[in-house]
C-alpha atoms as a PDB file:
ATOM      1  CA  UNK A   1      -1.115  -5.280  17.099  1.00  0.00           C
ATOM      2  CA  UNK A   2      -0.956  -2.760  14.462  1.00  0.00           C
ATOM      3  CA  UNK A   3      -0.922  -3.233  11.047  1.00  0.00           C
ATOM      4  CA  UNK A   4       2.133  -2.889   8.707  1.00  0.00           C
ATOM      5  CA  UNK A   5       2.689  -1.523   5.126  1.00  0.00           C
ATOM      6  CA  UNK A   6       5.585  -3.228   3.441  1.00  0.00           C
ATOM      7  CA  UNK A   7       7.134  -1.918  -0.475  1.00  0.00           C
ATOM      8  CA  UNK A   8       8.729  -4.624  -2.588  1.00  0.00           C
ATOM      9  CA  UNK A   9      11.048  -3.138  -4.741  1.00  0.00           C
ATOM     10  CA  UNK A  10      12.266  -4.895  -7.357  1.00  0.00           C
ATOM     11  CA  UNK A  11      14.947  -3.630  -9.824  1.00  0.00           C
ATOM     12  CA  UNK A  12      15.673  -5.650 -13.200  1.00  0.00           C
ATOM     13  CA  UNK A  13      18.455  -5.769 -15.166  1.00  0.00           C
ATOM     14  CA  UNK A  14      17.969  -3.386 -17.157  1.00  0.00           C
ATOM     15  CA  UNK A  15      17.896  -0.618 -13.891  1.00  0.00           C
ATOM     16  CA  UNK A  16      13.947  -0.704 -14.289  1.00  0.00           C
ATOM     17  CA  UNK A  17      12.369  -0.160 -10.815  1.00  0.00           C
ATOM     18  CA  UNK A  18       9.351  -1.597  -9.762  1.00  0.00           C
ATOM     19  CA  UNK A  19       7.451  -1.322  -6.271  1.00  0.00           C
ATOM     20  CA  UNK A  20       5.059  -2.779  -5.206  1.00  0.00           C
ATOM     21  CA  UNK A  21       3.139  -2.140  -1.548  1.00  0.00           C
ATOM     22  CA  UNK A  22       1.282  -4.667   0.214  1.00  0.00           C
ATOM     23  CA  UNK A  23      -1.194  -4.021   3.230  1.00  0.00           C
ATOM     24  CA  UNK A  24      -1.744  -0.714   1.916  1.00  0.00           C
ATOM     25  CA  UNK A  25      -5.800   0.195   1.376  1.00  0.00           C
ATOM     26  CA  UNK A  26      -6.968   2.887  -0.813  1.00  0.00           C
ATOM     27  CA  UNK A  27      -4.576   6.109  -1.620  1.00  0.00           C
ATOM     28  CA  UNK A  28      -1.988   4.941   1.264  1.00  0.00           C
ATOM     29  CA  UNK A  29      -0.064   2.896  -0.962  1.00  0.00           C
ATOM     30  CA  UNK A  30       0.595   6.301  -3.756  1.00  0.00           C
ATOM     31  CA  UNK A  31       1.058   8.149  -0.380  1.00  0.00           C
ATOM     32  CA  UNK A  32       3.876   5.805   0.760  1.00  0.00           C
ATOM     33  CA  UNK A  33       5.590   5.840  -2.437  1.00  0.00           C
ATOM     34  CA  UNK A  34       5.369   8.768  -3.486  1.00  0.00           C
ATOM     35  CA  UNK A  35       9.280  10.610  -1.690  1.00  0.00           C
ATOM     36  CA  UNK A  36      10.463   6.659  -3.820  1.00  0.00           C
ATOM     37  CA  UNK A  37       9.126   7.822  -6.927  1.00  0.00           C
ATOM     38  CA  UNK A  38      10.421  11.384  -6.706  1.00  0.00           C
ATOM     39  CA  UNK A  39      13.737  10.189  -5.878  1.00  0.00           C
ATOM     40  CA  UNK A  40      13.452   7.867  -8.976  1.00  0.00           C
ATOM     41  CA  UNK A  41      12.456  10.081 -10.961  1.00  0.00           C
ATOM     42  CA  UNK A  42       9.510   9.747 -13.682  1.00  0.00           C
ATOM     43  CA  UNK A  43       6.509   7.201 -13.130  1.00  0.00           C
ATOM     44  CA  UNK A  44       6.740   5.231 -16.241  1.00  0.00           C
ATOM     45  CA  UNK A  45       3.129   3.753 -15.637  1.00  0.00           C
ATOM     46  CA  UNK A  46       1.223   3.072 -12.350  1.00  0.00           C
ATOM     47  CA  UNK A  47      -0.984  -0.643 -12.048  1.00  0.00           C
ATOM     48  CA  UNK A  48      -3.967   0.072  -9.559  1.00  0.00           C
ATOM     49  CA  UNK A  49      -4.693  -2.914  -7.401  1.00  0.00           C
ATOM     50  CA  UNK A  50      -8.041  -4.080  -6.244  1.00  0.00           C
ATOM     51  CA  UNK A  51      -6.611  -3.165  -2.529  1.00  0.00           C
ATOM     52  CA  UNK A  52      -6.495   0.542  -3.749  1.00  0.00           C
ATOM     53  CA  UNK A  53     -10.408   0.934  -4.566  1.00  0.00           C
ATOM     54  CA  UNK A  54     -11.207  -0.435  -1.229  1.00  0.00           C
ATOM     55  CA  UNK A  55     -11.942   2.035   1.793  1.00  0.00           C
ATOM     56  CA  UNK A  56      -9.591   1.857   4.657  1.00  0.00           C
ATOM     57  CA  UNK A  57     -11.305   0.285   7.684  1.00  0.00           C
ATOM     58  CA  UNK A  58     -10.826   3.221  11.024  1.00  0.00           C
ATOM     59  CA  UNK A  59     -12.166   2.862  13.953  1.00  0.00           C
ATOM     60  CA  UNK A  60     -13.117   0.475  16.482  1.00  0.00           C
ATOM     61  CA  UNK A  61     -14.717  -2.965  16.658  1.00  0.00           C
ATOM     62  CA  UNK A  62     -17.245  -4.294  20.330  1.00  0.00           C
ATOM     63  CA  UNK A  63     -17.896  -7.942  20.363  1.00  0.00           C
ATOM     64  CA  UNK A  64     -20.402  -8.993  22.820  1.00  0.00           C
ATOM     65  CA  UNK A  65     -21.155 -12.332  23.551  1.00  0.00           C
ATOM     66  CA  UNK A  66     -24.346 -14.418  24.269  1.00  0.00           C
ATOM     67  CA  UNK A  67     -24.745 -13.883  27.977  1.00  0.00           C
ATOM     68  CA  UNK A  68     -22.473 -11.081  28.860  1.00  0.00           C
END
C-alpha cells in the first residue's frame, strides 16, 4: 500500500492561510505546496519540521527468516 501526502489547510479569520503537510519527508512537502503558495500569493514565513531534514526512504526492503 502506498503511502499518502495529505495538506491541512487552515484559514483564520482574518483570511490568513496556513498549510500544513503531513507524510511528506524532506523537500516533498515545499514541492507539494508550492502551485498553493503561488496561487496564494506571498509566503509570509515558512516553519521547517523535523520530517523535512529527514531523507526520504526509496527502495526496497528483503526479510528473511530463520530457516528459510
Amino acid at each position: 500500500m502506498a503511502d499518502k501526502d495529505e495538506l491541512e489547510i487552515t484559514i483564520d479569520k482574518d483570511g490568513n492561510v496556513s498549510i500544513k503537510v503531513i507524510g511528506g519527508d524532506g523537500s516533498k512537502c515545499v514541492e507539494l505546496t508550492k502551485e498553493l503558495e503561488e496561487a496564494l500569493g506571498l509566503v509570509d514565513k515558512r516553519q521547517l519540521t523535523e520530517e523535512y531534514y529527514q531523507e526520504p526512504v526509496e527502495g526496497e526492503v528483503h526479510i528473511e527468516q530463520e530457516g528459510e
